[in-house]
Protein backbone atom coordinates (compact mmCIF):
# COMPACT_ATOMS: atom_id res chain seq x y z
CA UNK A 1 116.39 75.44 68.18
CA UNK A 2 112.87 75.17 68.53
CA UNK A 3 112.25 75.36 72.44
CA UNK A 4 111.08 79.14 73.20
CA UNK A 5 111.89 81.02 76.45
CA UNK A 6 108.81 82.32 77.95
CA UNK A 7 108.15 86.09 77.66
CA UNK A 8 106.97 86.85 81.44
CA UNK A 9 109.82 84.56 82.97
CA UNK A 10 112.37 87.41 80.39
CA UNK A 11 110.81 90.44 81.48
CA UNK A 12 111.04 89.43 85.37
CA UNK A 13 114.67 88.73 84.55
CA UNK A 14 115.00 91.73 82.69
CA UNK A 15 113.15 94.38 85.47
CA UNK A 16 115.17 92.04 88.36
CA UNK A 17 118.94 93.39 86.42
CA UNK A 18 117.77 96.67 86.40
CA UNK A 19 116.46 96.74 89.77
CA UNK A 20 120.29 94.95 90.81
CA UNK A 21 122.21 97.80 88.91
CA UNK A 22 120.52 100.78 88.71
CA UNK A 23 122.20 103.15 90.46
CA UNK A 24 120.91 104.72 94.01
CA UNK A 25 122.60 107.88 94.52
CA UNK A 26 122.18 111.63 94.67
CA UNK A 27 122.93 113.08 91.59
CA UNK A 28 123.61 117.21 90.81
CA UNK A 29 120.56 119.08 90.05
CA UNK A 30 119.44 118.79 86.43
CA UNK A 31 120.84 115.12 85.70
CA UNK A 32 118.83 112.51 85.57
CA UNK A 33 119.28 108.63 85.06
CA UNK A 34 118.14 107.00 81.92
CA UNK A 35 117.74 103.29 81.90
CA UNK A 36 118.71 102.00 78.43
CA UNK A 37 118.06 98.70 77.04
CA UNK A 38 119.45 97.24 74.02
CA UNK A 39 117.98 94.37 72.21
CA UNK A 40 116.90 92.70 68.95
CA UNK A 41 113.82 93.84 67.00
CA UNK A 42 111.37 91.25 66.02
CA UNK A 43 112.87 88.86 63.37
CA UNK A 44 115.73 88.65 66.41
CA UNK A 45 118.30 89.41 63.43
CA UNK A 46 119.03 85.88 62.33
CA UNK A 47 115.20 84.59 63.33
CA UNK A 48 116.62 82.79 66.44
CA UNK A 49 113.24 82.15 68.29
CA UNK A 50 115.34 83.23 71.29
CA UNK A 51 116.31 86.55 70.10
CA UNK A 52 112.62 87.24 68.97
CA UNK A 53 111.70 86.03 72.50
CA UNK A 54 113.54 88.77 73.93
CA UNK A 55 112.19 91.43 72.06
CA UNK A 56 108.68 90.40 72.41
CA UNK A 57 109.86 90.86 76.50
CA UNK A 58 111.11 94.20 76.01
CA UNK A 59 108.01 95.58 74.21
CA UNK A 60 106.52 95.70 77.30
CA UNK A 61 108.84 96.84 79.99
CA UNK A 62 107.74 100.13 81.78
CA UNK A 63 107.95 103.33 79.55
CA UNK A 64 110.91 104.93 81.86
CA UNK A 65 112.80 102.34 80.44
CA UNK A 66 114.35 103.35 76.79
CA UNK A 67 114.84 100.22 74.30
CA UNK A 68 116.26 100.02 71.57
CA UNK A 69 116.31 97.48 69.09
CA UNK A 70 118.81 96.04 66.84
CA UNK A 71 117.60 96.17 62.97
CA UNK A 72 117.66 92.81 61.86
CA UNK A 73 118.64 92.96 58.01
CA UNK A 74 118.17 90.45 55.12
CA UNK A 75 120.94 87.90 54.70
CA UNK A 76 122.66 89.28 51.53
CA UNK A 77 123.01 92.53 53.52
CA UNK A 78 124.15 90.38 56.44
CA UNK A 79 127.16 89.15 55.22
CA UNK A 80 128.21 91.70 52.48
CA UNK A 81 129.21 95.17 54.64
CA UNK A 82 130.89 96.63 51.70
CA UNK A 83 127.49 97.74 51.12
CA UNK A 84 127.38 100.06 53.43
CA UNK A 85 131.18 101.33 53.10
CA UNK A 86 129.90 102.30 49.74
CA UNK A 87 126.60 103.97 50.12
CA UNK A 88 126.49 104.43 54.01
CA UNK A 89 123.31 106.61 53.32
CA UNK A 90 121.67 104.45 51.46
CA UNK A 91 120.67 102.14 54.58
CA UNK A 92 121.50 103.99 57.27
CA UNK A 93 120.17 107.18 59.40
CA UNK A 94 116.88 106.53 58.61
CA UNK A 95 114.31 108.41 60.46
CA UNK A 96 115.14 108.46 64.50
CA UNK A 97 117.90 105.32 64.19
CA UNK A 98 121.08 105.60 66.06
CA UNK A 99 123.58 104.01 63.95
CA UNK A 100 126.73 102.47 65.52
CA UNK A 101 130.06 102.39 63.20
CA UNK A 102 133.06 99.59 64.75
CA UNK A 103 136.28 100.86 64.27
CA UNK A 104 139.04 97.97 63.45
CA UNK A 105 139.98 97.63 66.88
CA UNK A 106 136.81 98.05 68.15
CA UNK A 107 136.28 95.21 64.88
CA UNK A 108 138.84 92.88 66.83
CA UNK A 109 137.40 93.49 70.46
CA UNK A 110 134.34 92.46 69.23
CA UNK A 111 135.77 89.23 67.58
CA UNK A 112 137.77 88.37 70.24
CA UNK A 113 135.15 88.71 72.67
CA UNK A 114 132.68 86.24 70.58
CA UNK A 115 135.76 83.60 70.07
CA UNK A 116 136.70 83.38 73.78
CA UNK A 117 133.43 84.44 75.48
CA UNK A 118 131.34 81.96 73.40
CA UNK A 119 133.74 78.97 72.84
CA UNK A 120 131.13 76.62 73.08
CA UNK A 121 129.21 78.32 69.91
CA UNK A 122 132.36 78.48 67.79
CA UNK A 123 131.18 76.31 64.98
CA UNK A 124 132.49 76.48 61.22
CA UNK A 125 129.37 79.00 60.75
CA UNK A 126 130.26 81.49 63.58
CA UNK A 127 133.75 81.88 62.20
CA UNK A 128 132.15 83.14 58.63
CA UNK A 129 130.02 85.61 60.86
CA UNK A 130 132.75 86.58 62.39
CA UNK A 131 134.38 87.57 59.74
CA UNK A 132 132.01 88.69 57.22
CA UNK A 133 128.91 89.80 59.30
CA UNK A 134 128.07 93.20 59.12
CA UNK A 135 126.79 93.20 62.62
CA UNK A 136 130.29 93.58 63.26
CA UNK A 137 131.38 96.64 61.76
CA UNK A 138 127.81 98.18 61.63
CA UNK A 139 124.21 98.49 63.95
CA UNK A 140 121.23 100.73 63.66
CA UNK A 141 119.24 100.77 66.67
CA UNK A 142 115.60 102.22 66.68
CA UNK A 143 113.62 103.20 69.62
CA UNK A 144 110.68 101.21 70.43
């Protein structure tokens, strides 16, 4: 895909969904909202100029606004997880990451969800990342 979305027209859709859903209400004394994005870092983990479009977007959303972005990883990581099963501190919990471990049924949710929520997408290649992908059993998210 080589058509990019443009940056400004993201972040306006991005700051118009928080604006929709943040929540307006009186809260106890001592809590306070945060406003938490997630997204993909800049090589928009499988260098979909999409993904990377969104990030760019986020990287400049006001500073009340935490992001965090998805570490994108090289491909042999991508679809080999065992590596992590084995030496889970060899690539994770790095400095200030928040790293996200599926359990199998939160494995299947997740599968399920991409087969019937994306049906359109389900070419030969999606099945494999379904499967295989890391990105389903494990995330690191870093602030930006």
């Amino acid at each position: 895909m080589s058509e990019e979305w443009p940056i400004e027209l993201i972040q306006q859709l991005v700051l118009d969904r928080i604006g929709k859903h943040s929540i307006d209400t009186v809260l106890p004394p001592g809590w306070t909202v945060l406003m938490q994005i997630l997204t993909f870092d800049d090589k928009g983990v499988s260098g979909h100029t999409n993904h990377i479009a969104v990030s760019k977007a986020c990287k400049s959303l006001p500073s009340n606004i935490n992001v965090y972005e998805l570490r994108s990883v090289p491909i042999w990581h991508k679809y080999f997880p065992i590596i992590d099963l084995i030496n889970p501190y060899l690539l994770l919990g790095k400095s200030h990451s928040v790293d996200y471990v599926n359990n199998p049924s939160g494995i299947l949710r997740v599968q399920t969800a991409m087969r019937l929520g994306h049906k359109s997408q389900m070419l030969w290649f999606r099945w494999l990342w379904i499967l295989f992908s890391r990105y389903m059993i494990v995330n690191e998210l870093y602030p930006r």
